[in-house]
Protein backbone atom coordinates (compact mmCIF):
# COMPACT_ATOMS: atom_id res chain seq x y z
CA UNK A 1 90.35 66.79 128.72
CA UNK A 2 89.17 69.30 131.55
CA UNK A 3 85.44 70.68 130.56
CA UNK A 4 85.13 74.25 128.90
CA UNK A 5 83.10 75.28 131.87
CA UNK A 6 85.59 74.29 134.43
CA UNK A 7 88.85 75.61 133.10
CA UNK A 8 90.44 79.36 134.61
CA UNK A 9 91.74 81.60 131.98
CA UNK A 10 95.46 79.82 131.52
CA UNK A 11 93.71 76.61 131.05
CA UNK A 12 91.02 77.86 127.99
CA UNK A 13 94.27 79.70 126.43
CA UNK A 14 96.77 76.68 127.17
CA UNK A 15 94.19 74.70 125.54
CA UNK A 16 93.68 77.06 122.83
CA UNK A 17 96.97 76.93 121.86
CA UNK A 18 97.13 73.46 121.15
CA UNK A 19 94.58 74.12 118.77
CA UNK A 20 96.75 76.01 116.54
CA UNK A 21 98.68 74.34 113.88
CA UNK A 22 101.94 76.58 112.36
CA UNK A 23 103.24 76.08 108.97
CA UNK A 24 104.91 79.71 108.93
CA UNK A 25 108.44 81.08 109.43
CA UNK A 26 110.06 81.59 112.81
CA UNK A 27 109.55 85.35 113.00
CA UNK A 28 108.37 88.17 115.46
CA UNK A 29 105.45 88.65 113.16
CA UNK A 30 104.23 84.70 113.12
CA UNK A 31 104.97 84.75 116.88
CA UNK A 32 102.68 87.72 117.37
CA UNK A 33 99.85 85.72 115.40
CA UNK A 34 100.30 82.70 117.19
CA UNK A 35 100.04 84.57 120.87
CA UNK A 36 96.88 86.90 119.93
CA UNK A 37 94.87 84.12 117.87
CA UNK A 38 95.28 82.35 121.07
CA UNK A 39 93.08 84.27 122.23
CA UNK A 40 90.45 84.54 119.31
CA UNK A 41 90.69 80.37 119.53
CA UNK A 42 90.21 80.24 123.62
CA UNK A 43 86.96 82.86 122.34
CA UNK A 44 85.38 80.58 119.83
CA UNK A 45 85.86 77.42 121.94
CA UNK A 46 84.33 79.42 124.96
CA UNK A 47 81.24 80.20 122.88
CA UNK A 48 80.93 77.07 121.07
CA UNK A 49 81.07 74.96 124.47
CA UNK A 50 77.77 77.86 125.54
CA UNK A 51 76.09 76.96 122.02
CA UNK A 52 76.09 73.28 122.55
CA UNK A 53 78.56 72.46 119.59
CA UNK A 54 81.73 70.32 120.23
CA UNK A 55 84.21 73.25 121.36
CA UNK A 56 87.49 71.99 118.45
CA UNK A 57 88.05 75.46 116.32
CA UNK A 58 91.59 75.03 114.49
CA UNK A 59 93.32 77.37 113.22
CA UNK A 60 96.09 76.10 110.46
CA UNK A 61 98.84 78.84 109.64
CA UNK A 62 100.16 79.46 106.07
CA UNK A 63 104.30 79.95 105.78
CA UNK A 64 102.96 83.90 105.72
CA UNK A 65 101.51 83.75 109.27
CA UNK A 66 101.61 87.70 110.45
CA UNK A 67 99.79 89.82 112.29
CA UNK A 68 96.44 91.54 111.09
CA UNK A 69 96.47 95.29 111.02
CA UNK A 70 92.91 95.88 111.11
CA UNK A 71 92.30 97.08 114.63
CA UNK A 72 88.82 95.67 115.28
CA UNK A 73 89.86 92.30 113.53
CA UNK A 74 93.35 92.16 115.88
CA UNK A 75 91.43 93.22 118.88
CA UNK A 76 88.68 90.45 118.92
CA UNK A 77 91.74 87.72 118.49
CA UNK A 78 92.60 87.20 115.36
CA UNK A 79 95.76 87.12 113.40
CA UNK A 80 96.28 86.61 109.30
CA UNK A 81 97.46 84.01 107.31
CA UNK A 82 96.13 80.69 107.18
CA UNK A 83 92.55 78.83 107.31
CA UNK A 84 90.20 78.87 110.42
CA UNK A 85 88.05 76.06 110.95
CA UNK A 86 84.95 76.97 113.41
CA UNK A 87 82.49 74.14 112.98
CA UNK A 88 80.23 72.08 110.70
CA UNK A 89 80.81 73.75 107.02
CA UNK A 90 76.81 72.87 106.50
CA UNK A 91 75.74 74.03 110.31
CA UNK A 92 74.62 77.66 109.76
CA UNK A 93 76.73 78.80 112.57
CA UNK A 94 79.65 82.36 111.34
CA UNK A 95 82.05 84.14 113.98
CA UNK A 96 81.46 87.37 112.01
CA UNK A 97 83.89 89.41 114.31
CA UNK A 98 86.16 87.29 111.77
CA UNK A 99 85.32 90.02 109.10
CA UNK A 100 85.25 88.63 105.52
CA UNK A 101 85.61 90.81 103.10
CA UNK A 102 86.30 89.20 99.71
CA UNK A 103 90.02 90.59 99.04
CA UNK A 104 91.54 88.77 96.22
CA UNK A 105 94.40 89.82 93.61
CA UNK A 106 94.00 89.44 89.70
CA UNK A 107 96.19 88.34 87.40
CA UNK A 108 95.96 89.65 83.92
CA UNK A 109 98.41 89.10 80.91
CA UNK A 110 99.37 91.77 78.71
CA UNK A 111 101.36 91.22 74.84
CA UNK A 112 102.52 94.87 75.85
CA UNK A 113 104.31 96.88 78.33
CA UNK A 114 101.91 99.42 78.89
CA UNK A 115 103.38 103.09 79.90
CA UNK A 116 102.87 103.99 84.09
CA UNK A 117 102.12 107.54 82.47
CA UNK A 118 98.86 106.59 80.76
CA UNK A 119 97.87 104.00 83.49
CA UNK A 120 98.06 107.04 86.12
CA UNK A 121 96.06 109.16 83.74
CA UNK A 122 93.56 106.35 83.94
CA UNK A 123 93.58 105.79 87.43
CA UNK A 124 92.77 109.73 87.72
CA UNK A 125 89.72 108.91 85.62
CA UNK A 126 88.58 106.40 87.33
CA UNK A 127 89.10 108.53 91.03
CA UNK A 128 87.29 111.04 89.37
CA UNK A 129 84.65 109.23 88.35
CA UNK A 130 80.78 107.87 89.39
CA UNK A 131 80.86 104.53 88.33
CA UNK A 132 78.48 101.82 88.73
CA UNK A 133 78.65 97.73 88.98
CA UNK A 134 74.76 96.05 89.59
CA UNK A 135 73.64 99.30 90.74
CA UNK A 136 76.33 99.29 93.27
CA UNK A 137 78.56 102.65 93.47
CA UNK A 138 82.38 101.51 93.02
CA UNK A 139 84.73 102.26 95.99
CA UNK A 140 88.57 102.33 94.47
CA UNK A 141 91.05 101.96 97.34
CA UNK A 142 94.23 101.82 95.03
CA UNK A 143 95.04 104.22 97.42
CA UNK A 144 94.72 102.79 100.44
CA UNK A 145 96.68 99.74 102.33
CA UNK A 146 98.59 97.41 100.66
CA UNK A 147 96.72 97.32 97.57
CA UNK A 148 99.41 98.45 94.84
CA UNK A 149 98.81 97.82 90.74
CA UNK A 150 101.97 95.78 89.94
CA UNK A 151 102.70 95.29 86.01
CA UNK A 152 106.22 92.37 85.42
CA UNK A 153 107.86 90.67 83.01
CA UNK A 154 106.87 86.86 82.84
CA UNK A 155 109.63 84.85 82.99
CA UNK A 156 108.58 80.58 83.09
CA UNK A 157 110.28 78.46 85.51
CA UNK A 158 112.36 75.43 83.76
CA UNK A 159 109.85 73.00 84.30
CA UNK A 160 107.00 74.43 83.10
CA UNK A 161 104.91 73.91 79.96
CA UNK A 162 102.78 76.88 80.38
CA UNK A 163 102.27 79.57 77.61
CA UNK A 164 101.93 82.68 78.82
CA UNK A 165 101.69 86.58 77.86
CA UNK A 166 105.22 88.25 77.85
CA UNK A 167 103.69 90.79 80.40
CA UNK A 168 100.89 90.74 83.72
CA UNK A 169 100.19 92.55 85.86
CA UNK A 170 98.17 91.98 89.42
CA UNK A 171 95.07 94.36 91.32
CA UNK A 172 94.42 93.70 94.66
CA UNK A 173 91.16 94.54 95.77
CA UNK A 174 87.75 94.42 98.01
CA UNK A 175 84.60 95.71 97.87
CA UNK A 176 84.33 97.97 100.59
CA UNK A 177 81.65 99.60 99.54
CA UNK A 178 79.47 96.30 100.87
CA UNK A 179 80.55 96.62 104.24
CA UNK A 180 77.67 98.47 105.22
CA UNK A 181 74.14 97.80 104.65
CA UNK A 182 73.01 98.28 100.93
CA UNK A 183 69.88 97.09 99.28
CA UNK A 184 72.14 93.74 98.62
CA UNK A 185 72.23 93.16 102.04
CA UNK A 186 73.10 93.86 105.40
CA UNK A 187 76.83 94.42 105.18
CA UNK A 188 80.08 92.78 105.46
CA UNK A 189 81.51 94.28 108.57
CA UNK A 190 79.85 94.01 112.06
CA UNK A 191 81.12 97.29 113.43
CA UNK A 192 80.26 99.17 110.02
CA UNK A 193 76.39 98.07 109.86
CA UNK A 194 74.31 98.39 112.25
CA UNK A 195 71.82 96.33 110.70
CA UNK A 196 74.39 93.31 110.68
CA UNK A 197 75.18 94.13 114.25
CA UNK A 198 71.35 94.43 115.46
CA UNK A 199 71.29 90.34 113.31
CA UNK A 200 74.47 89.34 115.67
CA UNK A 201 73.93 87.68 118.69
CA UNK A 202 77.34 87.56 121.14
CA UNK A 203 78.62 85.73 123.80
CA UNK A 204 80.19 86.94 126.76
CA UNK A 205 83.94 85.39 127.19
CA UNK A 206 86.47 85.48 129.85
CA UNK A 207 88.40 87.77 127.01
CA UNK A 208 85.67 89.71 125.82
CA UNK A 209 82.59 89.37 123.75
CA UNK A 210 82.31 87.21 120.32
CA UNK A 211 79.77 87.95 117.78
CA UNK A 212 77.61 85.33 115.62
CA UNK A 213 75.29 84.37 113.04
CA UNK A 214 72.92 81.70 113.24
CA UNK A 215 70.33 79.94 111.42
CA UNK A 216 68.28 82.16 109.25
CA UNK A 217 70.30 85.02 110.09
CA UNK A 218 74.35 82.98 109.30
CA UNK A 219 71.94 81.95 105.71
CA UNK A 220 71.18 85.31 104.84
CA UNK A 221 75.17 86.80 105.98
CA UNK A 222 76.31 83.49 103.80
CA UNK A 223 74.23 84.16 100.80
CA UNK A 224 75.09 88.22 101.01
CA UNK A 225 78.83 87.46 101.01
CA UNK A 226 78.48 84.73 98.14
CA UNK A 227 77.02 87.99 96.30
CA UNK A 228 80.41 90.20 97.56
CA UNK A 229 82.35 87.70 96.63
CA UNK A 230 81.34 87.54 92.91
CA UNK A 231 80.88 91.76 92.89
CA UNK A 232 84.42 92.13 93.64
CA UNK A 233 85.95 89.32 91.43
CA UNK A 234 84.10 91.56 88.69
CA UNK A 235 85.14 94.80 90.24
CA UNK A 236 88.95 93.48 89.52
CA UNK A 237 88.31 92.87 86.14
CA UNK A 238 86.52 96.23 85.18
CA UNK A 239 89.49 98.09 86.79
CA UNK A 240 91.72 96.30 85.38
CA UNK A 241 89.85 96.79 81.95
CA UNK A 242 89.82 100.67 82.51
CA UNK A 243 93.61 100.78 83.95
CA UNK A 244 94.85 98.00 80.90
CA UNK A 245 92.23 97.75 77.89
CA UNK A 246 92.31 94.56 76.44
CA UNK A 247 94.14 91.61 78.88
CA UNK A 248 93.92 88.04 79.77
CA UNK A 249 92.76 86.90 82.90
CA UNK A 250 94.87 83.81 84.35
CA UNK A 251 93.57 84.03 87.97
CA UNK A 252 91.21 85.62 90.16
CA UNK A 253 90.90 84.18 93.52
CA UNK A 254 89.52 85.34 96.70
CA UNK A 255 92.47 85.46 100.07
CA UNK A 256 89.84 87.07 102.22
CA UNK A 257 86.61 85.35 103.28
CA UNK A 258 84.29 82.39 103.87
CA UNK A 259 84.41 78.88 102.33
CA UNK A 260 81.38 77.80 104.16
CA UNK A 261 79.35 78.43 107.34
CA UNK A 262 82.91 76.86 109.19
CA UNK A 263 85.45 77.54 107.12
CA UNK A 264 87.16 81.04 106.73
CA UNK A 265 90.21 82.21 104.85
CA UNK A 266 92.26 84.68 106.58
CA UNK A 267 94.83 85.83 104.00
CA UNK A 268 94.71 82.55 102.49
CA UNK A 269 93.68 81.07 99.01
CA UNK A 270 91.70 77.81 98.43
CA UNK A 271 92.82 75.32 96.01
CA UNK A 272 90.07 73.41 94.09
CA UNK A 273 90.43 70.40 92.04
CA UNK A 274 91.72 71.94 88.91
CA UNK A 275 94.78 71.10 89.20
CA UNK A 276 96.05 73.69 86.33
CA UNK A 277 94.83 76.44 88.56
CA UNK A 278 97.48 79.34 89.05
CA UNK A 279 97.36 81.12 92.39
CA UNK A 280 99.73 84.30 92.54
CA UNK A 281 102.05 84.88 95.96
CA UNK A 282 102.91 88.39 95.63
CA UNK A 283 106.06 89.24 97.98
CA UNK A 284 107.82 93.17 97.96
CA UNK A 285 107.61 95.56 95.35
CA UNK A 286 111.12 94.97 94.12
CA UNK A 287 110.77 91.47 94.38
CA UNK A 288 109.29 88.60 92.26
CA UNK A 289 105.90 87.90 92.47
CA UNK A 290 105.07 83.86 91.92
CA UNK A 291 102.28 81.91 89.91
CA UNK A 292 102.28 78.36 91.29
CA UNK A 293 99.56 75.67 90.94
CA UNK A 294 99.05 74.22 94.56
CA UNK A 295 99.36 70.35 95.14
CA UNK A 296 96.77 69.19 97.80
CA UNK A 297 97.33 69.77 101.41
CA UNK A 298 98.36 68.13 104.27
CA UNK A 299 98.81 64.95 103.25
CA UNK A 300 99.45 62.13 105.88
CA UNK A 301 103.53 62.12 105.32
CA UNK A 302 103.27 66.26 105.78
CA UNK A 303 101.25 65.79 108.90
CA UNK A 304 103.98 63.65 110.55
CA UNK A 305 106.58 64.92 109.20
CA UNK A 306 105.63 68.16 110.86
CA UNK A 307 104.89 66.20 113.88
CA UNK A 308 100.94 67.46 114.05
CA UNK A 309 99.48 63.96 113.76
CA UNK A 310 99.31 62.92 117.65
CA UNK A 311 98.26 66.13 119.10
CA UNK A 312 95.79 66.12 115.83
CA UNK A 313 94.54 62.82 116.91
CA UNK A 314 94.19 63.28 120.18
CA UNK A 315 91.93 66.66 119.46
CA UNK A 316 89.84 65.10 117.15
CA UNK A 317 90.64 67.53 114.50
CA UNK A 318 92.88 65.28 112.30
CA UNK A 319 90.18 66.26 109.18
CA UNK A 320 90.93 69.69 109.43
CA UNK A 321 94.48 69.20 108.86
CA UNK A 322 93.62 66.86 106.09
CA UNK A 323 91.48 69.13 104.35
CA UNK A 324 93.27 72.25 104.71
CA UNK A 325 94.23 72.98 100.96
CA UNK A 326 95.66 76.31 101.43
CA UNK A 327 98.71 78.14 100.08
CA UNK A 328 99.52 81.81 100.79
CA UNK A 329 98.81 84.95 98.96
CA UNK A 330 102.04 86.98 99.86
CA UNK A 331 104.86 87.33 102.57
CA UNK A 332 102.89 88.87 105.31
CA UNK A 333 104.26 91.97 106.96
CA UNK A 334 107.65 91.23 108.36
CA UNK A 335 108.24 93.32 112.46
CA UNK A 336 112.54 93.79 112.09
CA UNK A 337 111.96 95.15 115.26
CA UNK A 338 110.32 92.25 117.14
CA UNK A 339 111.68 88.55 117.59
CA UNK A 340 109.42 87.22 119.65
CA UNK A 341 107.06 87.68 122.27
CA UNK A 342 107.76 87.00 125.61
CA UNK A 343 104.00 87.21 127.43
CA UNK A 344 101.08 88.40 126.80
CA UNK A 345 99.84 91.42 129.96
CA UNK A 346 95.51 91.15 130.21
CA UNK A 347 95.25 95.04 132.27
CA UNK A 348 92.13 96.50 132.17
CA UNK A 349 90.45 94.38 129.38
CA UNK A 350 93.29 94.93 127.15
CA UNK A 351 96.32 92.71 125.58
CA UNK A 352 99.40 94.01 125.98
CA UNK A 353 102.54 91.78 124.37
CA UNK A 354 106.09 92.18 125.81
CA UNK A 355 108.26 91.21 122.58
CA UNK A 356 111.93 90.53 122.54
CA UNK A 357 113.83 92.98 120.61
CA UNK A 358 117.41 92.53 118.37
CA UNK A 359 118.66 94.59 121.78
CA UNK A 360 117.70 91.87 123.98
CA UNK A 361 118.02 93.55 127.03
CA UNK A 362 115.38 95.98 126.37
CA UNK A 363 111.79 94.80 125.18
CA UNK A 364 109.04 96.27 122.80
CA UNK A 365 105.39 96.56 124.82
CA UNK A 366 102.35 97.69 122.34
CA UNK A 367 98.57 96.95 122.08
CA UNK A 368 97.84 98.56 118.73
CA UNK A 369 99.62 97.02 116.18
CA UNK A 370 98.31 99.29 113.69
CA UNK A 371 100.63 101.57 115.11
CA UNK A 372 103.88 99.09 115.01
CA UNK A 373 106.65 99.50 112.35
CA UNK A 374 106.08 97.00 109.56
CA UNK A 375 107.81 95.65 106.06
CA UNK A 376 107.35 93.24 103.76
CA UNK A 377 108.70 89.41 103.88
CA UNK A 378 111.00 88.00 100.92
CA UNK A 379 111.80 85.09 99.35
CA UNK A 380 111.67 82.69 102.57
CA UNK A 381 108.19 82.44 102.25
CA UNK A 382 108.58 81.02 98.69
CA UNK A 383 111.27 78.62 99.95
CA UNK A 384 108.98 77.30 102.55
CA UNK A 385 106.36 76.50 99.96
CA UNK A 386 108.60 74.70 98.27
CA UNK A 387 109.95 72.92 101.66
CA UNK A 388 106.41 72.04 102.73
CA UNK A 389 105.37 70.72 99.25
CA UNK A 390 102.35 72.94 98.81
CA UNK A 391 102.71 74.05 95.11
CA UNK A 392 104.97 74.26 92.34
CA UNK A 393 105.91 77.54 91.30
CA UNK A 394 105.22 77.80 87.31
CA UNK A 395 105.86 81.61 86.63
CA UNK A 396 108.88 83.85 88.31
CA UNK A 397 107.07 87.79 87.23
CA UNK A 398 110.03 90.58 87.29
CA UNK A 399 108.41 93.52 88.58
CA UNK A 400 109.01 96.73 85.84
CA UNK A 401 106.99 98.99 87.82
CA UNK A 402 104.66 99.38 90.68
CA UNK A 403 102.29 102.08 91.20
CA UNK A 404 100.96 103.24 94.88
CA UNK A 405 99.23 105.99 93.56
């Protein structure tokens, strides 16, 4: 293969590209995340060829491969769904432009259905309130994004042997009140703290600068977001203690952050070793949300049967594949409008994608995809977990209501 240094701009992105491994559906939105993390890919391999380190960042898609709609994320490359593999998980090396922020969804079981009426009244407390976690003033953003309080129904799938509450419900939440600098550390988010950005060294790319950790300073970002991490884990379970009273807690997982130093989870959730685990995949609000426990992923017959082995092989990033042990957190915002995009316009410093529309004969050009028309995907996203063998679903949850407060 052609050296970093020597390749033009079509030859770091055509080699990018090879670098990223789809397991999603065949949608406008997966096609968007495939042509801008192109980009973020061609970045990291750019600056890791500078730095000295073998230049092999992966990305490996979930089935809910979409685009991200946080601007600054989007913007530097990146798109949402799946695992991205930068380096050495033990080399104290973090792309923070990456942006962990330690999203994850809780899953609590109820023996009632409690009334929306109260749980507003409680939320209202709770908006209205000064409260505290470690010394750490709470942010609530129940109000904000995609982060809606869902209460269902449990119904168990046929083959399971699970006993569970009659009722759950699932918070989705961050701490964004860590992405500045606090006297826990320096911050989550680059372009919130400018103590993390004065830490951050960057590198100047053919598409625009990328921003690091290293050594001391990727220790001290890895140990602060280890802290996040376990702050907003709690944070879930004190809301959900306020909004519910007394529940159970059946999962608790993290979508949104770092596994190591080169490991990073971009709307994705980890499986471990337990293999009772139940992760949730939480699709539209008047859809069924899923509790599945994951079966480890890629294995060697996945690999070829999704024909990744030889260009894996001839990378060198076979492990990654191997050791990907993913599954998705939700459906991923759906683009009706979009089927695909044609090419990707560089003027001025700026992407601009030309997407096929249902109307073929016109197309859809946009930069910002914050400001890009958006739903929810469905049940297809379950059915290619299924297809792909990644989990077994144990728990079908009928929604009864959903507040967006």
């Amino acid at each position: 293969m052609q050296a970093i240094s020597y390749m033009n701009k079509t030859d770091l992105l055509l080699n990018a590209r090879k670098h990223y491994f789809s397991l999603g559906v065949d949608d406008g939105a997966a096609s968007l995340c495939r042509a801008n993390f192109t980009y973020g890919l061609a970045k990291i391999h750019y600056a890791q060829h500078k730095l000295g380190i073998s230049p092999n960042a992966t990305f490996i898609s979930t089935p809910d491969e979409t685009i991200s709609r946080n601007s600054r994320r989007w913007s530097s490359g990146y798109g949402y769904g799946g695992k991205l593999t930068t380096g050495d998980p033990n080399d104290p090396l973090i792309f923070v432009d990456t942006k962990p922020n330690a999203c994850g969804m809780l899953v609590g079981g109820l023996e009632n259905l409690p009334k929306p009426d109260q749980i507003i009244k409680n939320i209202n407390k709770v908006l209205d309130s000064e409260i505290y976690l470690d010394n750490i003033k709470l942010e609530w953003d129940y109000k904000k994004s995609n982060h809606f309080i869902d209460v269902f129904e449990t119904k168990l799938a046929i083959k399971s042997d699970l006993h569970l509450p009659p009722y759950m419900f699932i918070i989705h939440g961050s701490v964004p009140e860590l992405r500045k600098a606090t006297e826990k550390g320096p911050g989550l988010y680059y372009d919130q703290s400018p103590e993390l950005r004065d830490m951050s060294q960057s590198i100047k790319t053919p598409f625009g600068n990328i921003f690091y950790l290293e050594g001391r300073n990727a220790k001290q970002y890895y140990h602060f977001y280890q802290y996040a991490k376990e702050l907003a884990a709690k944070k879930r379970v004190m809301a959900a203690e306020i909004l519910f009273g007394k529940f159970e807690t059946l999962s608790n997982p993290v979508h949104q952050g770092l596994l190591s130093y080169g490991e990073i989870l971009l709307g994705a959730q980890h499986i471990t070793e337990e293999k009772s685990k139940l992760f949730p995949v939480a699709l539209r609000s008047d859809l069924p949300s899923y509790l599945i426990t994951a079966l480890p992923n890629l294995t060697d017959e996945q690999i070829d049967d999704l024909g990744f082995e030889n260009r894996a092989k001839k990378l060198g990033v076979l492990k990654n594949l191997k050791n990907l042990n993913v599954l998705p957190h939700g459906g991923g915002y759906k683009l009706p409008h979009i089927n695909q995009v044609r090419e990707v316009l560089e003027i001025d410093g700026e992407r601009f994608f030309v997407c096929e529309q249902e109307v073929e004969d016109g197309t859809y050009i946009f930069s910002d995809v914050t400001a890009t028309q958006f739903l929810y995907r469905g049940k297809k996203i379950i059915k290619r977990i299924e297809d792909l063998n990644l989990g077994t679903i144990e728990a079908k949850l009928w929604p009864k209501f959903v507040l967006k407060i």
